[in-house]
PDB file of N, CA and C in Angstrom:
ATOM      1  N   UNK A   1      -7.120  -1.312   7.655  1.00  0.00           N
ATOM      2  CA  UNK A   1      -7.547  -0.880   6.345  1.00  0.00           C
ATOM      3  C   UNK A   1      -9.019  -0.465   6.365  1.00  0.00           C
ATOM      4  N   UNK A   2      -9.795  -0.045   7.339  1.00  0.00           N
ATOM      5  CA  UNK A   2     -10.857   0.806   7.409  1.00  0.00           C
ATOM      6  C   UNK A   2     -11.284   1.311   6.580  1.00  0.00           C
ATOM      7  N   UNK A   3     -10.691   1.740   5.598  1.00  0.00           N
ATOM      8  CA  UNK A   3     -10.840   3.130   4.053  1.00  0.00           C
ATOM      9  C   UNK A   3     -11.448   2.482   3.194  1.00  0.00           C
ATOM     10  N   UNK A   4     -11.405   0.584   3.340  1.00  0.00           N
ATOM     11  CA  UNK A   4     -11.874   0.213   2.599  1.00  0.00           C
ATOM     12  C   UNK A   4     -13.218  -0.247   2.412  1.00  0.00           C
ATOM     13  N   UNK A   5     -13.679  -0.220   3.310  1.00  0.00           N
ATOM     14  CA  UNK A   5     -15.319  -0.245   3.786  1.00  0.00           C
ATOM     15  C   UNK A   5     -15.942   0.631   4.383  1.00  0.00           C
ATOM     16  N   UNK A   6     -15.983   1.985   4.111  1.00  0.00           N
ATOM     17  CA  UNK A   6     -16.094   3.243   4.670  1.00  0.00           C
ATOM     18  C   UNK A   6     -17.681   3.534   4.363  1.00  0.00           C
ATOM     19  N   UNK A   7     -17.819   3.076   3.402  1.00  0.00           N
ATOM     20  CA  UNK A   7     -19.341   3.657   2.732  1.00  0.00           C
ATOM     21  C   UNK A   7     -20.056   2.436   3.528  1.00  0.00           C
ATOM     22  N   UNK A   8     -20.072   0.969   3.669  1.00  0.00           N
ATOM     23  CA  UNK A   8     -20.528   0.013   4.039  1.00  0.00           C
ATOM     24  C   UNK A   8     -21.122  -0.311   5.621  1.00  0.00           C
ATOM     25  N   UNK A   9     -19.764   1.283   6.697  1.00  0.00           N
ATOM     26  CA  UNK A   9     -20.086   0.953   7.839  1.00  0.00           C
ATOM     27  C   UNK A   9     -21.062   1.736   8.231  1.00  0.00           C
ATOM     28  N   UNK A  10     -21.250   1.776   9.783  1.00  0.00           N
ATOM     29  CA  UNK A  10     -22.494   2.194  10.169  1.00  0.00           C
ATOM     30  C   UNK A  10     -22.026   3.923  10.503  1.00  0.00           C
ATOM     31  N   UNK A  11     -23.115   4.546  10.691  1.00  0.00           N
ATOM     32  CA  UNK A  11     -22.834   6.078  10.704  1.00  0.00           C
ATOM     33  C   UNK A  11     -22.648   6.161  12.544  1.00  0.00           C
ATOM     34  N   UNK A  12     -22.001   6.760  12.462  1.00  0.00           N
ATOM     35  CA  UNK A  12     -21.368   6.973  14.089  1.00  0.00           C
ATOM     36  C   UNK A  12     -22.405   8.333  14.509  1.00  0.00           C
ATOM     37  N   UNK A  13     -22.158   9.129  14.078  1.00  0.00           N
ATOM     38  CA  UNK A  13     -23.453  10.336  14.362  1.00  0.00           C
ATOM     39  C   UNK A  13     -23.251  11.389  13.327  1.00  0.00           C
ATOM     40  N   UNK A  14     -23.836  12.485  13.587  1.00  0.00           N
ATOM     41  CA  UNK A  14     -24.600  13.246  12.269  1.00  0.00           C
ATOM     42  C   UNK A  14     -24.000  14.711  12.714  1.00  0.00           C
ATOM     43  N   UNK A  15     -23.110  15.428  11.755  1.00  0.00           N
ATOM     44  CA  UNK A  15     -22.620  16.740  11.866  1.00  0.00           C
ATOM     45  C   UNK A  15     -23.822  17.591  11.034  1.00  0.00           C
ATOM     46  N   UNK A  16     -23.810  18.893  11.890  1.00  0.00           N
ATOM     47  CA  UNK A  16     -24.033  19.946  10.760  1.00  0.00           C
ATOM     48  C   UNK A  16     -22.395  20.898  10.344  1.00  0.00           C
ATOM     49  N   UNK A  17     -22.564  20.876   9.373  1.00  0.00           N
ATOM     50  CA  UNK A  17     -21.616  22.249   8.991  1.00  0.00           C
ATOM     51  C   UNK A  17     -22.049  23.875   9.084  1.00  0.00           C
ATOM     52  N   UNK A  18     -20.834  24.175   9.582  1.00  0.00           N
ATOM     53  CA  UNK A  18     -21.280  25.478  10.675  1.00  0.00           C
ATOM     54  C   UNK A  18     -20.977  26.714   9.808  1.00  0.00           C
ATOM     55  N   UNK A  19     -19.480  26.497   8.951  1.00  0.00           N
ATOM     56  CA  UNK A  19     -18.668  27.371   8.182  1.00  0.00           C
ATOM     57  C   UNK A  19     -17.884  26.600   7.134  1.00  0.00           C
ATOM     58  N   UNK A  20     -17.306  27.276   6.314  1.00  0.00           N
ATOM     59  CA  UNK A  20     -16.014  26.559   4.965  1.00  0.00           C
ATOM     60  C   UNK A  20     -15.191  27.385   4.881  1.00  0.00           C
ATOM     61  N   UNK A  21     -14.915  28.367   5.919  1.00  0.00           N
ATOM     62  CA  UNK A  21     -14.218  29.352   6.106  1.00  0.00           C
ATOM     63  C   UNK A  21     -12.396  28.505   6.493  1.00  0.00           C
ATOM     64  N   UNK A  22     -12.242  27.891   5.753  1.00  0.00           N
ATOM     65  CA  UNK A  22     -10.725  27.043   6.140  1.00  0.00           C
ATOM     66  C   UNK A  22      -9.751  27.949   5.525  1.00  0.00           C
ATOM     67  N   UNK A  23      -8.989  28.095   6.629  1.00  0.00           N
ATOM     68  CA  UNK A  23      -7.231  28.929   6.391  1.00  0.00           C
ATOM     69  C   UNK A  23      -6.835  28.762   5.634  1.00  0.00           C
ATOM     70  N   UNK A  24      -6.437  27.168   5.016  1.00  0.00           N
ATOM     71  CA  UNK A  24      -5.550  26.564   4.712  1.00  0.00           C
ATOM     72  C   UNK A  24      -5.729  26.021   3.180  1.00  0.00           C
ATOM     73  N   UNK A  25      -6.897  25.516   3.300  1.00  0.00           N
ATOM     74  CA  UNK A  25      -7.644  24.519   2.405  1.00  0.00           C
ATOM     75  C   UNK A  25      -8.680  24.616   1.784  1.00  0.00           C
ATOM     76  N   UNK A  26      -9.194  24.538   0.652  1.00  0.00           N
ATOM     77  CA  UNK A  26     -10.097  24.971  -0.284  1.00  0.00           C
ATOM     78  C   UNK A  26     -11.169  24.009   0.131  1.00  0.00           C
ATOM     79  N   UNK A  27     -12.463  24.305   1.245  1.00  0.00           N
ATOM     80  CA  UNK A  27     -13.179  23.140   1.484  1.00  0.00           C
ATOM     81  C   UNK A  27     -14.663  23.098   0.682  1.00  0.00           C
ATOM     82  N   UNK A  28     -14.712  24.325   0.693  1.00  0.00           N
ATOM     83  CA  UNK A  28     -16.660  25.108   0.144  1.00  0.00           C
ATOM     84  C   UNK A  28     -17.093  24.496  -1.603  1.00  0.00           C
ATOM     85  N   UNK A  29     -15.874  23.768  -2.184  1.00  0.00           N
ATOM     86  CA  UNK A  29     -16.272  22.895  -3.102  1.00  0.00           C
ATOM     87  C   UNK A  29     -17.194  21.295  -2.746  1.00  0.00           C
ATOM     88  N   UNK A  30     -17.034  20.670  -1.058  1.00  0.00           N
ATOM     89  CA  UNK A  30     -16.874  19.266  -0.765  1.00  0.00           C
ATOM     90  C   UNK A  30     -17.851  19.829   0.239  1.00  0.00           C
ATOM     91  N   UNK A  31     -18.102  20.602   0.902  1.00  0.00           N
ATOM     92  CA  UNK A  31     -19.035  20.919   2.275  1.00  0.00           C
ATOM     93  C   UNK A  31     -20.312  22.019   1.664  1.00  0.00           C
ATOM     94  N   UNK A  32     -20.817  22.414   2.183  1.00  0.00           N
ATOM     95  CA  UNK A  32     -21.925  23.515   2.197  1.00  0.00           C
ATOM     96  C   UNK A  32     -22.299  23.557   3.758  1.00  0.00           C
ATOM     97  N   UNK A  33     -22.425  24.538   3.829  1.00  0.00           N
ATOM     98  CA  UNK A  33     -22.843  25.348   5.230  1.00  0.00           C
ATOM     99  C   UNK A  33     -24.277  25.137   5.631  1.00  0.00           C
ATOM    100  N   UNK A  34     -24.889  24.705   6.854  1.00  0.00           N
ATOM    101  CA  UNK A  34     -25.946  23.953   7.112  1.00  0.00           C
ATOM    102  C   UNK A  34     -26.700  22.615   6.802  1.00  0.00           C
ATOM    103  N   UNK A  35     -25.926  21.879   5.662  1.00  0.00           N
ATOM    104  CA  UNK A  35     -25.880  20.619   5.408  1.00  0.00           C
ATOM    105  C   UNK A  35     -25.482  19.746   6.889  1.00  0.00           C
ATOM    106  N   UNK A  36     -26.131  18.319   6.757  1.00  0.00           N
ATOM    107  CA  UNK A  36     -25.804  17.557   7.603  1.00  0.00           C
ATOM    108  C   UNK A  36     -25.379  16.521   7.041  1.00  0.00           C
ATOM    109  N   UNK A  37     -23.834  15.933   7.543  1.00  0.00           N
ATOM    110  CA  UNK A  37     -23.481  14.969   6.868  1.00  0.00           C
ATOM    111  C   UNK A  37     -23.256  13.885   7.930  1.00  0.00           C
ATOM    112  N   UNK A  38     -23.104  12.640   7.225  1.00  0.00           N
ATOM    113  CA  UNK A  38     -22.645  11.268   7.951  1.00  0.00           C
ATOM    114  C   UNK A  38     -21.470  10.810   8.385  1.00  0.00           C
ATOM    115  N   UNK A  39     -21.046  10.832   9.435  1.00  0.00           N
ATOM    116  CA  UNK A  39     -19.311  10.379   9.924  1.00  0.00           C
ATOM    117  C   UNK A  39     -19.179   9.062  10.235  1.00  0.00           C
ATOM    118  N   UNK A  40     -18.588   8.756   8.913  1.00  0.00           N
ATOM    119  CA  UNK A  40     -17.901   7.031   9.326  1.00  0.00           C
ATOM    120  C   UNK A  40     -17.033   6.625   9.985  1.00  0.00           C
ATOM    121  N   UNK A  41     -15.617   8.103  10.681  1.00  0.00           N
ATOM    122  CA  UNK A  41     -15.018   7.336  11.216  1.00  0.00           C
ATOM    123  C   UNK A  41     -14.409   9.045  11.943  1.00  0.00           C
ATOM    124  N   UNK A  42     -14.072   8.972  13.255  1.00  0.00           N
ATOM    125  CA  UNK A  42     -13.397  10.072  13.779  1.00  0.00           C
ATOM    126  C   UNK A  42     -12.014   9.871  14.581  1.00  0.00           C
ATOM    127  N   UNK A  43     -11.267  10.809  14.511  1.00  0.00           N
ATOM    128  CA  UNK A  43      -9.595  10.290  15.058  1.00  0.00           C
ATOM    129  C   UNK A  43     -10.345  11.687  16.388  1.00  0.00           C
ATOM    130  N   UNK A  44      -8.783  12.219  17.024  1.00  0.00           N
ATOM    131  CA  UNK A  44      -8.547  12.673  17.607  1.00  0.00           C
ATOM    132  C   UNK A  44      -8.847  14.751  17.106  1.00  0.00           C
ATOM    133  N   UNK A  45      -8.433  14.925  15.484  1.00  0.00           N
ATOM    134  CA  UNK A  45      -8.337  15.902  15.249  1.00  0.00           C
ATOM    135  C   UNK A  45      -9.558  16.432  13.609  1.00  0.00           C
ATOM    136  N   UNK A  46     -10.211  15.287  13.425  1.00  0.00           N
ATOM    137  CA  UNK A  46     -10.574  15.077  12.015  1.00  0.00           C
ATOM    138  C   UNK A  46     -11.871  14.588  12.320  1.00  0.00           C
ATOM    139  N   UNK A  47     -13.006  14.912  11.248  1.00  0.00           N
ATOM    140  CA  UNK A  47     -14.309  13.936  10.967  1.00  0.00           C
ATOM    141  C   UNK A  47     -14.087  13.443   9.679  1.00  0.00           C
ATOM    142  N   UNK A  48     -14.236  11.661   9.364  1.00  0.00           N
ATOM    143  CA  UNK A  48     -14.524  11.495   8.535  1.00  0.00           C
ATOM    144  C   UNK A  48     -15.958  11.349   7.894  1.00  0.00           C
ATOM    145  N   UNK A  49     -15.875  12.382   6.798  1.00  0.00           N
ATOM    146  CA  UNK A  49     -17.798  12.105   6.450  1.00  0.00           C
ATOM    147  C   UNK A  49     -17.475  12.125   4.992  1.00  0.00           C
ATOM    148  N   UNK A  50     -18.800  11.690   4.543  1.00  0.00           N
ATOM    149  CA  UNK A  50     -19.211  11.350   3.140  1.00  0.00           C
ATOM    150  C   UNK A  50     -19.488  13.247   2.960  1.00  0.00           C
ATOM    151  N   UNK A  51     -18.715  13.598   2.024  1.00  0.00           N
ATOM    152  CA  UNK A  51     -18.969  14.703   1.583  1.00  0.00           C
ATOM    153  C   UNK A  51     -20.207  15.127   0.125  1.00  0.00           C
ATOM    154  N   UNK A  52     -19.965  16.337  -0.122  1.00  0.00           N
ATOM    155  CA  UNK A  52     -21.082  16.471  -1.131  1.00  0.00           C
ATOM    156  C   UNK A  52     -20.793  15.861  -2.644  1.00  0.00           C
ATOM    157  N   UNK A  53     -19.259  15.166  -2.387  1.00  0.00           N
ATOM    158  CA  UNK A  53     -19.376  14.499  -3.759  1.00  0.00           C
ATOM    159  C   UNK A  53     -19.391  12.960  -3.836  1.00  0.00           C
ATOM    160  N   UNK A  54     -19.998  12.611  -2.381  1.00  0.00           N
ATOM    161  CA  UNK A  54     -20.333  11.065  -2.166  1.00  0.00           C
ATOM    162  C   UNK A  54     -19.291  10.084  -2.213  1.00  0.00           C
ATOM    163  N   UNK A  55     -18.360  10.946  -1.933  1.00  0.00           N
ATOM    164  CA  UNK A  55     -17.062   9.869  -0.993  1.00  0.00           C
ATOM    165  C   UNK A  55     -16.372  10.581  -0.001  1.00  0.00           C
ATOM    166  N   UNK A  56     -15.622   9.282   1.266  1.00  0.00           N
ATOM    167  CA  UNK A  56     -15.429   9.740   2.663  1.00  0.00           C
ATOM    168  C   UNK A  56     -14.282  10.569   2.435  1.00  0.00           C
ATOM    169  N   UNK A  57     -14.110  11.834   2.998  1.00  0.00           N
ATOM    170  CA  UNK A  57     -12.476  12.601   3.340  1.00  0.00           C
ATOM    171  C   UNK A  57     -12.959  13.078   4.823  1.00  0.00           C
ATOM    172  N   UNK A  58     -11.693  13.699   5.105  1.00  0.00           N
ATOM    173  CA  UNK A  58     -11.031  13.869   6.261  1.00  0.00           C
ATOM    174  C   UNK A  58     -11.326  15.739   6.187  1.00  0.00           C
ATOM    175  N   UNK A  59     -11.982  15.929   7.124  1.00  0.00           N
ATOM    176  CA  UNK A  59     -12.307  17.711   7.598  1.00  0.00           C
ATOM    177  C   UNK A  59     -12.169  17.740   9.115  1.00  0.00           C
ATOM    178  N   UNK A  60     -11.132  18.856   9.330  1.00  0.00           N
ATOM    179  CA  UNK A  60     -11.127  19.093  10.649  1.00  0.00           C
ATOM    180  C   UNK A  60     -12.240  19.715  11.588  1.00  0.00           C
ATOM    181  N   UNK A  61     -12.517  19.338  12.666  1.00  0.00           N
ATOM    182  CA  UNK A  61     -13.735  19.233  13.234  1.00  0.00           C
ATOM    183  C   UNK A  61     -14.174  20.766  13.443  1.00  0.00           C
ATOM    184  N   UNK A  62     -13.114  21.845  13.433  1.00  0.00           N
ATOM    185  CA  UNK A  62     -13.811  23.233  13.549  1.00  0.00           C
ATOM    186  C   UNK A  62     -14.965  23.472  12.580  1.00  0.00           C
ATOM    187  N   UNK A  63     -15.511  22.608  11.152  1.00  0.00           N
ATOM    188  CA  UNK A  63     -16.190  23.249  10.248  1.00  0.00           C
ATOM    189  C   UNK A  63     -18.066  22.511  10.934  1.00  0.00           C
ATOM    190  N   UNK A  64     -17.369  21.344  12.156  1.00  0.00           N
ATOM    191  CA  UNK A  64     -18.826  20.987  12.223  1.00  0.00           C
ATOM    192  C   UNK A  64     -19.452  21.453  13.709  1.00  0.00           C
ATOM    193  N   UNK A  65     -20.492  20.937  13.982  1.00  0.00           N
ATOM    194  CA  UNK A  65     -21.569  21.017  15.497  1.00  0.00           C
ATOM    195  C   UNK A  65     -22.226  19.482  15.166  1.00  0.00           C
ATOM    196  N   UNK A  66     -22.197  18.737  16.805  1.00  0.00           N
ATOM    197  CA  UNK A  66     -23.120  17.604  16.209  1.00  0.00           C
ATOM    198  C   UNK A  66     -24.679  17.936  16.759  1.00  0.00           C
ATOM    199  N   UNK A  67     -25.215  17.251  16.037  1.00  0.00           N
ATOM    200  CA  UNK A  67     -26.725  17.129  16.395  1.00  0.00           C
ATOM    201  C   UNK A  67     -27.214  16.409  17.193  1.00  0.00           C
ATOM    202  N   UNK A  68     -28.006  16.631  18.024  1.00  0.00           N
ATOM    203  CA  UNK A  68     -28.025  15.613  19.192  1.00  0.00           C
ATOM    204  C   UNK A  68     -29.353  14.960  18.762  1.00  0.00           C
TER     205      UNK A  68
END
C-alpha cells in the first residue's frame, strides 16, 4: 500500500519534462514542459511524481530526462 504515504517518502531523483505531446492522454493540464518534478516511486514503464496539481500520478517515462 505505498499510495498511501507517497507525499511522506523520500524523493528518489528529479525529472525534467521534455514534452506533453501524449498520443493517448490529455497530460499538458498535470505537467508543463521544462518543469522539474519529484519521483516518489518508479515501476518498470511509469514515473511516479507529484504533478502540478500537488498529488502523485503515474506518467510514462517518454515525457521526462533525469537530471543528474
Amino acid at each position: 500500500m505505498i499510495h498511501q504515504n507517497w507525499h511522506e517518502r523520500e524523493t528518489n531523483k528529479k525529472l525534467k519534462c521534455v514534452h506533453t505531446d501524449a498520443k493517448k492522454y490529455i497530460v499538458n493540464n498535470k505537467l508543463t514542459t521544462g518543469n522539474v518534478y519529484d519521483v516518489k516511486n518508479e515501476t518498470e514503464e511509469f514515473y511516479f511524481i507529484v504533478d502540478n496539481s500537488g498529488k502523485v500520478g503515474g506518467y510514462y517515462k517518454e515525457y521526462f530526462e533525469e537530471i543528474n
